[in-house]
Protein backbone atom coordinates (compact mmCIF):
# COMPACT_ATOMS: atom_id res chain seq x y z
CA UNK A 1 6.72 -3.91 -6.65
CA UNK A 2 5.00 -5.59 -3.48
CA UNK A 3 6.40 -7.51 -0.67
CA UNK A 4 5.07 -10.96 0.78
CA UNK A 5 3.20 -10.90 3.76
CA UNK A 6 4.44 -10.19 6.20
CA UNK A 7 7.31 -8.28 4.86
CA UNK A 8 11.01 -9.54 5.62
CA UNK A 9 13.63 -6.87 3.79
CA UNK A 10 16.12 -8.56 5.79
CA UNK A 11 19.64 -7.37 5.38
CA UNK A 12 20.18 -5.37 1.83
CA UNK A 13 22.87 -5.54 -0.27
CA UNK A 14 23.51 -1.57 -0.64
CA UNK A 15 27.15 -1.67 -0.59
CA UNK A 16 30.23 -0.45 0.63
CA UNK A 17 28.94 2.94 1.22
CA UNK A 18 25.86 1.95 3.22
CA UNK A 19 27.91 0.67 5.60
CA UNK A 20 30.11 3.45 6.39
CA UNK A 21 27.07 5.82 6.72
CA UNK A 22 25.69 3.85 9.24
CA UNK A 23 28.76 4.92 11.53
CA UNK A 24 28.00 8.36 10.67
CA UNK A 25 24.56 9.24 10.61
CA UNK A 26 24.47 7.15 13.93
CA UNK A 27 26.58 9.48 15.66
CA UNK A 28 23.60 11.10 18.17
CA UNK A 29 23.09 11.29 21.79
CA UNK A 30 22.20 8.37 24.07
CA UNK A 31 18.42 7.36 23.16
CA UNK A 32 16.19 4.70 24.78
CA UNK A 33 16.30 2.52 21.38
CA UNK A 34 12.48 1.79 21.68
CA UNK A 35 11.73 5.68 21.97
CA UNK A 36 10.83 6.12 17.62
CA UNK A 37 8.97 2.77 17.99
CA UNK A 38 7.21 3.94 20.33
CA UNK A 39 6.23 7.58 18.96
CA UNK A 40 5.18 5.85 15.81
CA UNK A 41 3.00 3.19 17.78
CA UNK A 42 1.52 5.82 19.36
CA UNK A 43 0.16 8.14 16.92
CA UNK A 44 -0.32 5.06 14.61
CA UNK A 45 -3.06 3.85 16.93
CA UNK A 46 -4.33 7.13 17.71
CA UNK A 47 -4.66 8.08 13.48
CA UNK A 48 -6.31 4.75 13.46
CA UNK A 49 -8.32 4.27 15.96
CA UNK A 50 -11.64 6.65 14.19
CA UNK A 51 -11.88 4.47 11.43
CA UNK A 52 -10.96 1.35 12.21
CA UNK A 53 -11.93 0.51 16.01
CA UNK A 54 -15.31 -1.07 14.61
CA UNK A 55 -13.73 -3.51 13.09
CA UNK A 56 -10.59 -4.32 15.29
CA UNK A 57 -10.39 -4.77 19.18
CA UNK A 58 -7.84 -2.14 20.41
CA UNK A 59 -5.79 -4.88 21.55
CA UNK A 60 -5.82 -6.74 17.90
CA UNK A 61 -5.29 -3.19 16.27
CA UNK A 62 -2.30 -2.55 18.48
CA UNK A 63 -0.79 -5.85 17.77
CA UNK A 64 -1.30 -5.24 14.23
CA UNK A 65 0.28 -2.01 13.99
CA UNK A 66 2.91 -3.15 16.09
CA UNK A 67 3.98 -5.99 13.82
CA UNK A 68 3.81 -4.15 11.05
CA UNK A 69 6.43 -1.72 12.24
CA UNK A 70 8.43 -4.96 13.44
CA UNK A 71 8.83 -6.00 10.05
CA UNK A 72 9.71 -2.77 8.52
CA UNK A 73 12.75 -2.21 10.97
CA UNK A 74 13.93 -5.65 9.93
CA UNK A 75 17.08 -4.81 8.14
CA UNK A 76 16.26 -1.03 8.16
CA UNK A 77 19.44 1.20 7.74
CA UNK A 78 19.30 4.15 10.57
CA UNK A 79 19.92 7.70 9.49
CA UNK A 80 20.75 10.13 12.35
CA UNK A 81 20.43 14.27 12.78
CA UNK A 82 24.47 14.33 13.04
CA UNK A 83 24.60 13.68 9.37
CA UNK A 84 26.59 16.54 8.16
CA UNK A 85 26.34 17.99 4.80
CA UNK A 86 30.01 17.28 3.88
CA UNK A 87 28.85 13.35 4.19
CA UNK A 88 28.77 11.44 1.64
CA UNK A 89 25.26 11.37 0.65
CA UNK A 90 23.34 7.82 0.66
CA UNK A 91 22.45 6.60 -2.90
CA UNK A 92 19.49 3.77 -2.19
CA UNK A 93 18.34 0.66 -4.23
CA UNK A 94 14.94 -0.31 -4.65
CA UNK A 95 13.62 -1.91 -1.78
CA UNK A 96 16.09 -0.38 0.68
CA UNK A 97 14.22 0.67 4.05
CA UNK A 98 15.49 3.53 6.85
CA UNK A 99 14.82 4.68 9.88
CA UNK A 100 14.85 8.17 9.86
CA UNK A 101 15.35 10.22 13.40
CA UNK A 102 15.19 13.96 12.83
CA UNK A 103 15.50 14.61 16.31
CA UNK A 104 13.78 13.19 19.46
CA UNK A 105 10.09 14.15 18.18
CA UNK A 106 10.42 13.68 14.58
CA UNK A 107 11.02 10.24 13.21
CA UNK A 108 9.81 7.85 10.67
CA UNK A 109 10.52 4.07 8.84
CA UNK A 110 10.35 5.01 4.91
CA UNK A 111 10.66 2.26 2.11
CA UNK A 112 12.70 3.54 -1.36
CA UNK A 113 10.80 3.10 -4.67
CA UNK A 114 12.44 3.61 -8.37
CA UNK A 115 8.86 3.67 -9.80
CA UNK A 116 5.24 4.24 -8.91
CA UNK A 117 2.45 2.87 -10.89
CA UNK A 118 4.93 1.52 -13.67
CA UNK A 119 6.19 5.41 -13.67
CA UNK A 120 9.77 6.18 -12.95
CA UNK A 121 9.19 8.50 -10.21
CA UNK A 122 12.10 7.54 -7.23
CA UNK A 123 10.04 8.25 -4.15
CA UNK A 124 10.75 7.53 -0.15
CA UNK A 125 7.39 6.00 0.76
CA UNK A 126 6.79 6.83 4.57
CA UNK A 127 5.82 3.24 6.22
CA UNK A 128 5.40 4.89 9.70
CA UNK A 129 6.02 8.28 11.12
CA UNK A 130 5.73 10.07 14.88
CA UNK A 131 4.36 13.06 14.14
CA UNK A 132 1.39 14.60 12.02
CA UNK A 133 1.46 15.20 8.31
CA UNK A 134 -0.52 19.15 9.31
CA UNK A 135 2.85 20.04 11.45
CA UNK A 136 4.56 22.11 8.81
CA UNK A 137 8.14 22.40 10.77
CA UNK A 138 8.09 18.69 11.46
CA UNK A 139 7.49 17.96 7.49
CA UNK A 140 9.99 20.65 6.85
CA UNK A 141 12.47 19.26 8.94
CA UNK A 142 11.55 15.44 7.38
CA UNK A 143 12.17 17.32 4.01
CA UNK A 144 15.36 19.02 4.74
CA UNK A 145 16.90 15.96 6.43
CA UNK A 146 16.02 14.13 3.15
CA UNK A 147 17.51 16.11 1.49
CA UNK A 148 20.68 16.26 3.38
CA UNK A 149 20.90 12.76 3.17
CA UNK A 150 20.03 11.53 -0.77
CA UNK A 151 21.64 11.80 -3.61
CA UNK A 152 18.68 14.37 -5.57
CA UNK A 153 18.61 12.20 -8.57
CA UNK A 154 17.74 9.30 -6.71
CA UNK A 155 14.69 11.11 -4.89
CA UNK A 156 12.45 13.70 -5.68
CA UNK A 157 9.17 12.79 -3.52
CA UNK A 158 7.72 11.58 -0.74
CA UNK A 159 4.78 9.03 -0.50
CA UNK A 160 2.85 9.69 2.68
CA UNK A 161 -0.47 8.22 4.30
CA UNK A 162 -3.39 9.89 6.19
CA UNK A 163 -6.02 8.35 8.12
CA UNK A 164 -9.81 9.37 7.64
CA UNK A 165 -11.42 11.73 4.78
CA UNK A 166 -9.75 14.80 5.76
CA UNK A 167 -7.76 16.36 2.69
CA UNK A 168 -4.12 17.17 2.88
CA UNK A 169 -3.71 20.69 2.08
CA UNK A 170 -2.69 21.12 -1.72
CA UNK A 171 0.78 22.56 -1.61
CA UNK A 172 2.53 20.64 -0.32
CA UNK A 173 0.32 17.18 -0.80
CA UNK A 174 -1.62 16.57 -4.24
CA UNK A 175 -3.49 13.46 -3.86
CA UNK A 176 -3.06 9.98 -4.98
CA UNK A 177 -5.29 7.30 -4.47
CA UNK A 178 -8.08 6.45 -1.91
CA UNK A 179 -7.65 3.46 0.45
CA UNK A 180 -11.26 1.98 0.70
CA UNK A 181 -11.59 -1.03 3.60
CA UNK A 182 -14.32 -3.32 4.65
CA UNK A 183 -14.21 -6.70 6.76
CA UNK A 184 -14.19 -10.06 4.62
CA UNK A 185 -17.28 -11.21 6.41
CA UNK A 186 -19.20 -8.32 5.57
CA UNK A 187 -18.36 -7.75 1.73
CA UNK A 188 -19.01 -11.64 1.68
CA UNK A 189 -22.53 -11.14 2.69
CA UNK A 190 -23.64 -8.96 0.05
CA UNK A 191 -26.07 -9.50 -2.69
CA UNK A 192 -24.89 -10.40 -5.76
CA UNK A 193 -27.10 -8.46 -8.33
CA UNK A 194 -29.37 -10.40 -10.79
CA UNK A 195 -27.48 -9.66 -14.23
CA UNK A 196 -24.49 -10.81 -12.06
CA UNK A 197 -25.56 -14.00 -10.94
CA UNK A 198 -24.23 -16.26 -13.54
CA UNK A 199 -20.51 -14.84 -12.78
CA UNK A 200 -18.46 -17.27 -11.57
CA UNK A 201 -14.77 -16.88 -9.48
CA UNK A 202 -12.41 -19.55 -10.82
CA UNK A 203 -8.86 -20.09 -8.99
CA UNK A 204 -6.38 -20.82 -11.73
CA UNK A 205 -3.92 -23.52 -12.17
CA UNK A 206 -1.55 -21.54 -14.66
CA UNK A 207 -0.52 -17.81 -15.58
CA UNK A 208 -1.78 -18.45 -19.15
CA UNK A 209 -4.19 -16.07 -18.48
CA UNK A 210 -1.95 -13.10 -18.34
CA UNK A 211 -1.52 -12.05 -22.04
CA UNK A 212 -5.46 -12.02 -22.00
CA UNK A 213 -5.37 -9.66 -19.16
CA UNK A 214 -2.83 -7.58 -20.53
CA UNK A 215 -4.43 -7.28 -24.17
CA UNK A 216 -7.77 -6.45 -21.60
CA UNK A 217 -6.48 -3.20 -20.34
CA UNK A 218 -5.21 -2.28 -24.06
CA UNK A 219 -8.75 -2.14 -24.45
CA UNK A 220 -9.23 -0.33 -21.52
CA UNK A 221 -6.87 2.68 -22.29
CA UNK A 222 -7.82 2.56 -25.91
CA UNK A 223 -11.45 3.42 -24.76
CA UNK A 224 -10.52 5.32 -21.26
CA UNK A 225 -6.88 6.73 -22.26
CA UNK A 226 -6.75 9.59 -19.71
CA UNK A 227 -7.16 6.97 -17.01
CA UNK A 228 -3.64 5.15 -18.91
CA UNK A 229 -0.92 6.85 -16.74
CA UNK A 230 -3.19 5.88 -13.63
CA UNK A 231 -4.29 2.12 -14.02
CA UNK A 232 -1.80 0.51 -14.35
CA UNK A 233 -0.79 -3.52 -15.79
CA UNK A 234 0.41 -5.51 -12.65
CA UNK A 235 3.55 -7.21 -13.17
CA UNK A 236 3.31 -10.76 -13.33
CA UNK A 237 5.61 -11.23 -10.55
CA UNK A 238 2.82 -9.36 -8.41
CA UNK A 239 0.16 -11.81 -9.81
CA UNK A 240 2.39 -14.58 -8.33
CA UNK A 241 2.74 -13.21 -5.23
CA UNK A 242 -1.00 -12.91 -5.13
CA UNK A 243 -1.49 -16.82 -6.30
CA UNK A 244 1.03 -17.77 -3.98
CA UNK A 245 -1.26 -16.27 -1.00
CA UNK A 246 -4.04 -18.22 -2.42
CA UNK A 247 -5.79 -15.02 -3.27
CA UNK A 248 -6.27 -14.60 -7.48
CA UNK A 249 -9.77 -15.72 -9.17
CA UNK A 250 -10.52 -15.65 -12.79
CA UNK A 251 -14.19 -14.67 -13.80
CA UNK A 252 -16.09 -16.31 -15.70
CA UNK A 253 -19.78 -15.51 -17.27
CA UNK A 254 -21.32 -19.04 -18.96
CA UNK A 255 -18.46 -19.97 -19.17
CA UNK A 256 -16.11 -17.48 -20.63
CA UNK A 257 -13.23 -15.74 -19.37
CA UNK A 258 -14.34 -12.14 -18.70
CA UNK A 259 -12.07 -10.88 -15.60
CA UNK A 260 -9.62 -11.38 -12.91
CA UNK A 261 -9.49 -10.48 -9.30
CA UNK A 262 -6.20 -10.64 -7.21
CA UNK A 263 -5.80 -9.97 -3.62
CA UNK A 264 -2.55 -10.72 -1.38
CA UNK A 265 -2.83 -11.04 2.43
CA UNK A 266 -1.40 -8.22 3.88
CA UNK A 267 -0.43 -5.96 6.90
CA UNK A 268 -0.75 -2.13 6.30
CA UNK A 269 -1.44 1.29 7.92
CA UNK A 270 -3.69 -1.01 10.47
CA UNK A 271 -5.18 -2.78 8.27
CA UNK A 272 -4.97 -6.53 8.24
CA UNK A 273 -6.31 -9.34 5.69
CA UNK A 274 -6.17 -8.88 2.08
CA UNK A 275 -5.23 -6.26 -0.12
CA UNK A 276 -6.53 -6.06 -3.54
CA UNK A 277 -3.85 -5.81 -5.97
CA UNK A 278 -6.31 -6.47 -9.26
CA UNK A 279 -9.58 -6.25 -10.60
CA UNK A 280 -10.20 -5.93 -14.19
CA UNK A 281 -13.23 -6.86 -16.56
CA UNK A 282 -12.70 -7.18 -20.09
CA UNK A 283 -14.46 -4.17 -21.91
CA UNK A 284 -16.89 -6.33 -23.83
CA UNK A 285 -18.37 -7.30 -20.60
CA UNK A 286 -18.69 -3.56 -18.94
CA UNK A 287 -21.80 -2.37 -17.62
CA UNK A 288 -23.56 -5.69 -15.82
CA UNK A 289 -22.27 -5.14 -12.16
CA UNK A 290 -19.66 -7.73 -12.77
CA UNK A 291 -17.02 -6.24 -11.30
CA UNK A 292 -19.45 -5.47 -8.26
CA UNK A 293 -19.86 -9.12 -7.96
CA UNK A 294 -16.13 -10.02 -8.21
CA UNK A 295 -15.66 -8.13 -4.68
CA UNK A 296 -18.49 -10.59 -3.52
CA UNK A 297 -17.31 -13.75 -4.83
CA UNK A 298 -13.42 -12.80 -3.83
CA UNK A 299 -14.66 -12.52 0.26
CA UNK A 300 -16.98 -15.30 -0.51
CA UNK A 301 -13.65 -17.37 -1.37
CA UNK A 302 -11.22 -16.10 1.14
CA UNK A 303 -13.31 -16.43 4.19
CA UNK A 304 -13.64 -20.24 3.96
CA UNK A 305 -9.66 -20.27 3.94
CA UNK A 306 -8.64 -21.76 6.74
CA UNK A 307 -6.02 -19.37 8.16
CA UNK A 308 -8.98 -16.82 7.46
CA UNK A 309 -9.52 -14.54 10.66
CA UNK A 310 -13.12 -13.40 11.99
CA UNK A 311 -11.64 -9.52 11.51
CA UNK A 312 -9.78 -9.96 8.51
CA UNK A 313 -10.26 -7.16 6.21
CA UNK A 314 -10.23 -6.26 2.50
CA UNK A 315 -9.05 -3.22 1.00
CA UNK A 316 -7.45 -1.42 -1.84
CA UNK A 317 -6.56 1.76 -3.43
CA UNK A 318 -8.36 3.32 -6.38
CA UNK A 319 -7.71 6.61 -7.99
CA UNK A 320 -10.26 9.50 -7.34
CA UNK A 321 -10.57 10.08 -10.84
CA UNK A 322 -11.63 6.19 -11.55
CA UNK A 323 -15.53 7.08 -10.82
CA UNK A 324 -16.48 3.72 -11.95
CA UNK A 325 -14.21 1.62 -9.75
CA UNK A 326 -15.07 3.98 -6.41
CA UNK A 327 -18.72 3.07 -6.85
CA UNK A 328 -18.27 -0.38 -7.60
CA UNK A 329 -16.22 -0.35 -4.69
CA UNK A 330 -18.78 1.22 -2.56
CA UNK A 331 -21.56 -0.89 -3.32
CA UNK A 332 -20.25 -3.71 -1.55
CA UNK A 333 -19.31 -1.66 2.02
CA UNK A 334 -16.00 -0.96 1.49
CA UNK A 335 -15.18 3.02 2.49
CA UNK A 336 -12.57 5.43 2.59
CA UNK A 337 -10.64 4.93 5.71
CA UNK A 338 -7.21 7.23 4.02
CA UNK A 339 -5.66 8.12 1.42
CA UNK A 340 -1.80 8.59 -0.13
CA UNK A 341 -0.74 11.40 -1.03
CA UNK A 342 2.70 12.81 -3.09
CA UNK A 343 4.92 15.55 -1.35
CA UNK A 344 7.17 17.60 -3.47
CA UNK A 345 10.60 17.49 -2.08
C-alpha cells in the first residue's frame, strides 16, 4: 500500500497496548530530542549527496530530506533501549511507524508492512536510519532490538535502502529492486522513436480501464510466469491515489487502448517529484518501444503541471531480473541511484 504525498500517519489506532509501551520503552536517559533527527539528516545527505547533487542544490536536497523525515515522525510510536525482555512485546498494524533508538549512535524511523509486492511477507521497512547498512554491530544491534521488541509472527524482515551501485553483501542483504531516477525536464526531452510516434498519453475520466489492465498482466505472466511473484497488479486504491495526484495516462496507438502509466508525486530517500507506481503495455503491442515512449509522454505531461518544479524528478523501482523494463528505463536517462534490499531477521 502507498501513502499520499506527503505522508501524514498521524496518530494510529494500535490500541491499548501501544500505549502502555510507550511508557516503557521510553524509559532512557536525558537526550537532546533532535539528536536521532539529526544523525539521520546527517548521513541521509551525506548517502545522497554522490548521486543526487546534480540534480538538487544542497540546500533543496536538505530541505527535502528533512521533510521527509518530518512526516515520518508524525504520529511515530518511540521504542527505547530500556525495553526489557520481560515487556510485553509490541504487536503492530499495517501502517504503524516507530522510532527506533538503539542507543545514542544507532537509530532509525521504520514503517510496518503485512505484505510486499501483494506477498504476505510482514516486514519493518527502514524510512531513515543514522548509521551505515556495512556496520555489522550496528545492524546487529538494529536486529536484536527488533527482535526484543516484536511479536516474531508479526515480523520476520527488514526492508532497507542504499544509496549508489554498490552491492550489499549477500548474507545478510539479498537484493530487491533497483531505484532508477532522472529529472522530469530531462526524460521530457527525449526522442520519441519512429515506430513510437503515433502513441498517444490519454488522462482518464473513469477507472473502467482497470479490468483491461488486470486481464493485461494475465497475459503477461501467462507468457513471462517466472517474472509473476515479482510484477505485481497495483491495487486500485493505488491507481486512485495516482489519479488523484494528477499523475495516470492511458496509451493509446491509432486509437486503441494499449497501456497505462501511473506516477504519484512523492518524497523519498531524497528524491522528490514523481514516483512511478505503473507502467504496463498490453502483450499484443510488445516490441515497438512503446513503453520507452510512455516515460516520454508521462514527463512531457507532468512538467506543464502547474505545481511542477524545475528539479522535480521521476523515478521508480524495477526488479533486476525484469531486463526489459531496466533498458526501457535506461533509454530515456533514468539511472540507478539505490537499491532495496531484504534482511533476514
Amino acid at each position: 500500500m502507498i501513502q499520499r504525498f506527503p505522508p501524514k500517519p498521524g496518530v494510529r489506532d494500535a490500541g491499548l497496548h501501544f500505549l502502555t509501551a510507550v511508557s516503557v520503552l521510553t524509559n532512557m536517559p536525558t537526550q537532546n530530542p533532535a539528536q536521532p533527527r539529526q544523525q539521520m539528516l546527517a548521513h541521509a545527505l551525506e548517502a545522497a549527496r554522490p548521486k543526487l547533487a546534480d540534480w538538487f542544490s544542497g540546500e533543496s536536497l536538505r530541505d527535502s530530506i528533512h521533510a521527509s523525515i518530518e512526516d515520518d515522525l508524525d504520529g511515530a510510536v518511540t521504542i527505547g533501549p530500556a525495553h526489557e525482555a520481560s515487556t510485553e512485546k509490541l504487536r503492530p498494524q499495517q501502517g504503524d511507524h516507530f522510532l527506533i533508538k538503539v542507543d545514542d549512535r544507532v537509530s532509525c524511523i521504520a514503517a510496518y508492512h503485512t505484505h510486499s509486492d501483494n506477498e504476505h511477507r510482514p516486514n519493518l521497512t527502514i524510512l531513515h536510519r543514522s548509521f551505515a547498512l556495512t556496520d555489522s554491530a550496528a545492524l546487529d544491534a538494529l536486529r536484536d532490538a527488533v527482535k526484543r521488541t516484536f511479536t516474531p509472527e508479526t515480523l520476520t524482515w527488514l526492508c532497507v535502502f542504499q544509496h549508489g551501485e554498490n552491492h550489499l553483501p549477500e548474507p545478510p542483504f539479498r537484493i530487491r529492486s533497483h531505484y532508477l531516477a532522472q529529472q522530469v525536464r530531462e526524460i521530457a526531452a527525449a526522442p520519441v522513436a519512429a515506430g513510437a510516434g503515433r502513441l498517444r498519453a490519454v488522462a482518464p475520466d473513469s477507472f473502467d480501464f482497470y479490468d483491461t489492465y488486470v486481464d493485461w498482466y494475465r497475459e503477461f505472466w501467462r507468457r513471462r510466469p517466472e517474472l509473476e511473484p515479482l510484477v505485481r497488479v497495483e491495487p486500485l486504491e493505488d491507481v486512485r491515489i495516482c489519479y488523484d495526484d494528477g499523475g495516470v495516462r492511458l496509451l493509446e496507438l491509432d486509437g486503441a487502448l494499449c497501456g497505462m502509466i501511473a506516477a504519484q508525486r512523492r518524497r523519498e530517500y531524497g528524491l522528490r517529484g514523481w514516483r512511478i507506481r505503473e507502467k504496463v503495455i498490453a502483450p499484443p503491442f510488445w516490441g515497438h518501444g512503446l513503453s520507452t515512449a510512455a516515460n516520454v509522454l508521462l514527463a512531457r505531461a507532468l512538467s506543464s503541471d502547474r505545481a511542477s518544479r524545475h528539479d522535480d524528478a521521476m523515478w521508480g523501482t524495477i526488479s533486476p531480473r525484469n531486463h526489459a523494463s531496466l533498458r526501457s528505463a535506461q533509454r530515456v536517462g533514468r539511472r540507478i541511484v539505490g537499491s532495496t534490499y531484504w534482511c533476514d531477521l
